[in-house]
C-alpha atoms as a PDB file:
ATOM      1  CA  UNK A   1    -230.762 -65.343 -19.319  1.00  0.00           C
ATOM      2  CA  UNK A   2    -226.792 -65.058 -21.104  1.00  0.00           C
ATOM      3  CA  UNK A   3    -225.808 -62.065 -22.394  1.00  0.00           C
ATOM      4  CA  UNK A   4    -223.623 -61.835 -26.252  1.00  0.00           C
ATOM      5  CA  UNK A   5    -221.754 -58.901 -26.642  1.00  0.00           C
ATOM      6  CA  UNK A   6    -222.025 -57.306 -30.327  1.00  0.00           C
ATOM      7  CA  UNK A   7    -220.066 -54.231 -31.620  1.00  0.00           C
ATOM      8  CA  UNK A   8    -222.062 -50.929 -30.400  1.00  0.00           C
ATOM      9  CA  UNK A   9    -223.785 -48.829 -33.421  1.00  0.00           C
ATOM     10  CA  UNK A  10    -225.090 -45.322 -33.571  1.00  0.00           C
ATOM     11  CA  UNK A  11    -228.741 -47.557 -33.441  1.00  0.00           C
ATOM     12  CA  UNK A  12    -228.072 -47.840 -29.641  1.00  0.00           C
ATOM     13  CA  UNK A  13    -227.759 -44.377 -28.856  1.00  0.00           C
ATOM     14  CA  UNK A  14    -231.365 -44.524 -27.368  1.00  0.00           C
ATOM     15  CA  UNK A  15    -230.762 -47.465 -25.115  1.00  0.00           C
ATOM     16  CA  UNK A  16    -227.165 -46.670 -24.068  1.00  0.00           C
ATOM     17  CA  UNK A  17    -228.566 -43.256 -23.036  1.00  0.00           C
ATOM     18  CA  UNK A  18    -231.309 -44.612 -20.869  1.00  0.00           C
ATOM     19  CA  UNK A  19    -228.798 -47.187 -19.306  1.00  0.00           C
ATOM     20  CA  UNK A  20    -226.263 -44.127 -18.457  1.00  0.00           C
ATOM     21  CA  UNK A  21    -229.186 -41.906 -16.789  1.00  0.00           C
ATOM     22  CA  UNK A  22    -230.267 -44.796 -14.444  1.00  0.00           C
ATOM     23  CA  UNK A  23    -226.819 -45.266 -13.626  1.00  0.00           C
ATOM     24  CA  UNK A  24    -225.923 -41.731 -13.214  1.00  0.00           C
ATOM     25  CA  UNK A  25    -228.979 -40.818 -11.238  1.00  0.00           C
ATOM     26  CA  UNK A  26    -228.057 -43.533  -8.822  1.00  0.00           C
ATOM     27  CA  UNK A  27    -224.219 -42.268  -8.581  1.00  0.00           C
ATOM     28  CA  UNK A  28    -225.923 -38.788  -8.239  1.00  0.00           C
ATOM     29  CA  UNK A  29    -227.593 -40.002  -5.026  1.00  0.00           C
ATOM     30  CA  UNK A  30    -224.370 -40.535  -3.554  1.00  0.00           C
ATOM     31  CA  UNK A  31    -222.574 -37.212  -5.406  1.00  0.00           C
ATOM     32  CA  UNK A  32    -225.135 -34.796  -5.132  1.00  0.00           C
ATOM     33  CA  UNK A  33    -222.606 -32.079  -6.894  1.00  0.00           C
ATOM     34  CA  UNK A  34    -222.262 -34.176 -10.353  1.00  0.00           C
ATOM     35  CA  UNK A  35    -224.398 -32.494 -12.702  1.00  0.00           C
ATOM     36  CA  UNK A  36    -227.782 -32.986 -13.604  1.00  0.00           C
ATOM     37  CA  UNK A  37    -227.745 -32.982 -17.116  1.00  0.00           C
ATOM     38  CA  UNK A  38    -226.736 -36.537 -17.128  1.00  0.00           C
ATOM     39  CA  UNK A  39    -229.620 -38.038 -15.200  1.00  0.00           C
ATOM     40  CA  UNK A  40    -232.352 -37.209 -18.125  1.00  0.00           C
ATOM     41  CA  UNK A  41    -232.203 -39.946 -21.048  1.00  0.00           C
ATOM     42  CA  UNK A  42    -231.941 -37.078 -23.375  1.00  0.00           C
ATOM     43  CA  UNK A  43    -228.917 -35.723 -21.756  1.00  0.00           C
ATOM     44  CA  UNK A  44    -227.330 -39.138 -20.874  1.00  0.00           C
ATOM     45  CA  UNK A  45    -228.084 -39.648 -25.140  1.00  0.00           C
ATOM     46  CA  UNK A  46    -226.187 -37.137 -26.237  1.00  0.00           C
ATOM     47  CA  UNK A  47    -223.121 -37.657 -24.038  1.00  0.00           C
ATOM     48  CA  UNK A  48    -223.186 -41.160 -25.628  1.00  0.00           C
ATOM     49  CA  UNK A  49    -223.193 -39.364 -28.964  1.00  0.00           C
ATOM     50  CA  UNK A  50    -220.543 -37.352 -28.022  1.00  0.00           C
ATOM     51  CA  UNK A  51    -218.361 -39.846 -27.407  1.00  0.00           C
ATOM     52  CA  UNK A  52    -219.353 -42.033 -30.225  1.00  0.00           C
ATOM     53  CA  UNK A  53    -218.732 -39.400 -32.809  1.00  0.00           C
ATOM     54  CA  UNK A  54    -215.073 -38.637 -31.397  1.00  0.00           C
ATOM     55  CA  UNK A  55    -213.016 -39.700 -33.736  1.00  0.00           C
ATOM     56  CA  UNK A  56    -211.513 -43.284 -33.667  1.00  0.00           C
ATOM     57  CA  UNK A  57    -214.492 -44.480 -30.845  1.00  0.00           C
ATOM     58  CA  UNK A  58    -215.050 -48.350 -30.773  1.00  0.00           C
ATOM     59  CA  UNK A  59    -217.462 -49.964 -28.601  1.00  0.00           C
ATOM     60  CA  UNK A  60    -219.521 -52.959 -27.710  1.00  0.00           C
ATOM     61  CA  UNK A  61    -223.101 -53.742 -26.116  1.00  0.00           C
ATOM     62  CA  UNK A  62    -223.895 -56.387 -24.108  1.00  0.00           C
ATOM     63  CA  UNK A  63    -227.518 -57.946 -25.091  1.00  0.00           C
ATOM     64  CA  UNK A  64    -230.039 -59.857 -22.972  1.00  0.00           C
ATOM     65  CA  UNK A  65    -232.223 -61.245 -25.766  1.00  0.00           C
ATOM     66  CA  UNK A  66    -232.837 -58.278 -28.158  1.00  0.00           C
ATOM     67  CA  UNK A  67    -232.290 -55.846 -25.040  1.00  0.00           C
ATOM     68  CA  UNK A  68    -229.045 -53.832 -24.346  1.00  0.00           C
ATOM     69  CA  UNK A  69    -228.323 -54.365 -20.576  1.00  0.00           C
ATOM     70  CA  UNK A  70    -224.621 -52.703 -20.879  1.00  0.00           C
ATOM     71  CA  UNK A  71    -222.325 -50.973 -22.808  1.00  0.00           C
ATOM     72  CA  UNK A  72    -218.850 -49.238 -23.332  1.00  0.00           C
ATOM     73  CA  UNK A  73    -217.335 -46.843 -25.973  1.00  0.00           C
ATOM     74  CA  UNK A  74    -213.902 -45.962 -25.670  1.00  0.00           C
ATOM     75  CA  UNK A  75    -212.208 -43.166 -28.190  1.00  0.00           C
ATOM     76  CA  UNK A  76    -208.411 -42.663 -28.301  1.00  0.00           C
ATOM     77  CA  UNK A  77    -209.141 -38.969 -26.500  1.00  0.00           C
ATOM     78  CA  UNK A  78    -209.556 -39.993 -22.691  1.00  0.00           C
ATOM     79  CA  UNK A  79    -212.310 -37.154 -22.328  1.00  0.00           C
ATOM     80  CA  UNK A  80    -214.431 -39.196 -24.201  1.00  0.00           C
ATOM     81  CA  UNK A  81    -214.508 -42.262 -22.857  1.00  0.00           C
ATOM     82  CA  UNK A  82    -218.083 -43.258 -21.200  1.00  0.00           C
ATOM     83  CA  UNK A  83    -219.449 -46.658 -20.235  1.00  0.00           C
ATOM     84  CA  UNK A  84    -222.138 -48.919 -18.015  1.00  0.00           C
ATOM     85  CA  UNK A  85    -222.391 -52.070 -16.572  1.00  0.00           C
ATOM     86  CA  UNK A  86    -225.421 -53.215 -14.813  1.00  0.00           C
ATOM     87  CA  UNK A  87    -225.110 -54.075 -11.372  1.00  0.00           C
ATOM     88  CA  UNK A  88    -224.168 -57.636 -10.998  1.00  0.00           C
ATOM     89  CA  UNK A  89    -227.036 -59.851 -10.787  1.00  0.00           C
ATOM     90  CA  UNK A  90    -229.679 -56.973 -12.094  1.00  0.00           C
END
């Protein structure tokens, strides 16, 4: 299945949280001393919200039929800067 990329919107906070725990629990494996609070959907959420509602953010999505499989927001403050990509093939 192709992916499209569309501009990201406060609508995929949800997903783009659940992608960035799965990730982050993974990385965790590897970097036991990264914190937790990341590896919870709820947590990973909010950081996305974070660094969506930072002033100037942009982003995009990447969609697998109606399914986000990545994203990436960037915000012209480097602290807020957060993004996924799925591994390749997955």
């Amino acid at each position: 299945m192709t992916s499209r990329m569309v501009p990201f919107a406060p609508g995929m906070w949800d997903e783009a949280g659940a992608l960035f725990a799965a990730r982050f629990r993974r990385l965790r494996e590897r970097r036991p001393e990264l914190p937790a609070a990341f590896t919870e959907p709820e947590g990973a959420r909010a950081a996305v919200q974070h660094a969506w509602c930072r002033g100037g953010a942009e982003g995009v999505a990447a969609l697998r039929g109606d399914r986000q499989a990545a994203f990436c927001i960037d915000s012209r403050r480097v602290d807020a800067r957060i993004a996924w990509a799925g591994e390749r093939g997955g």
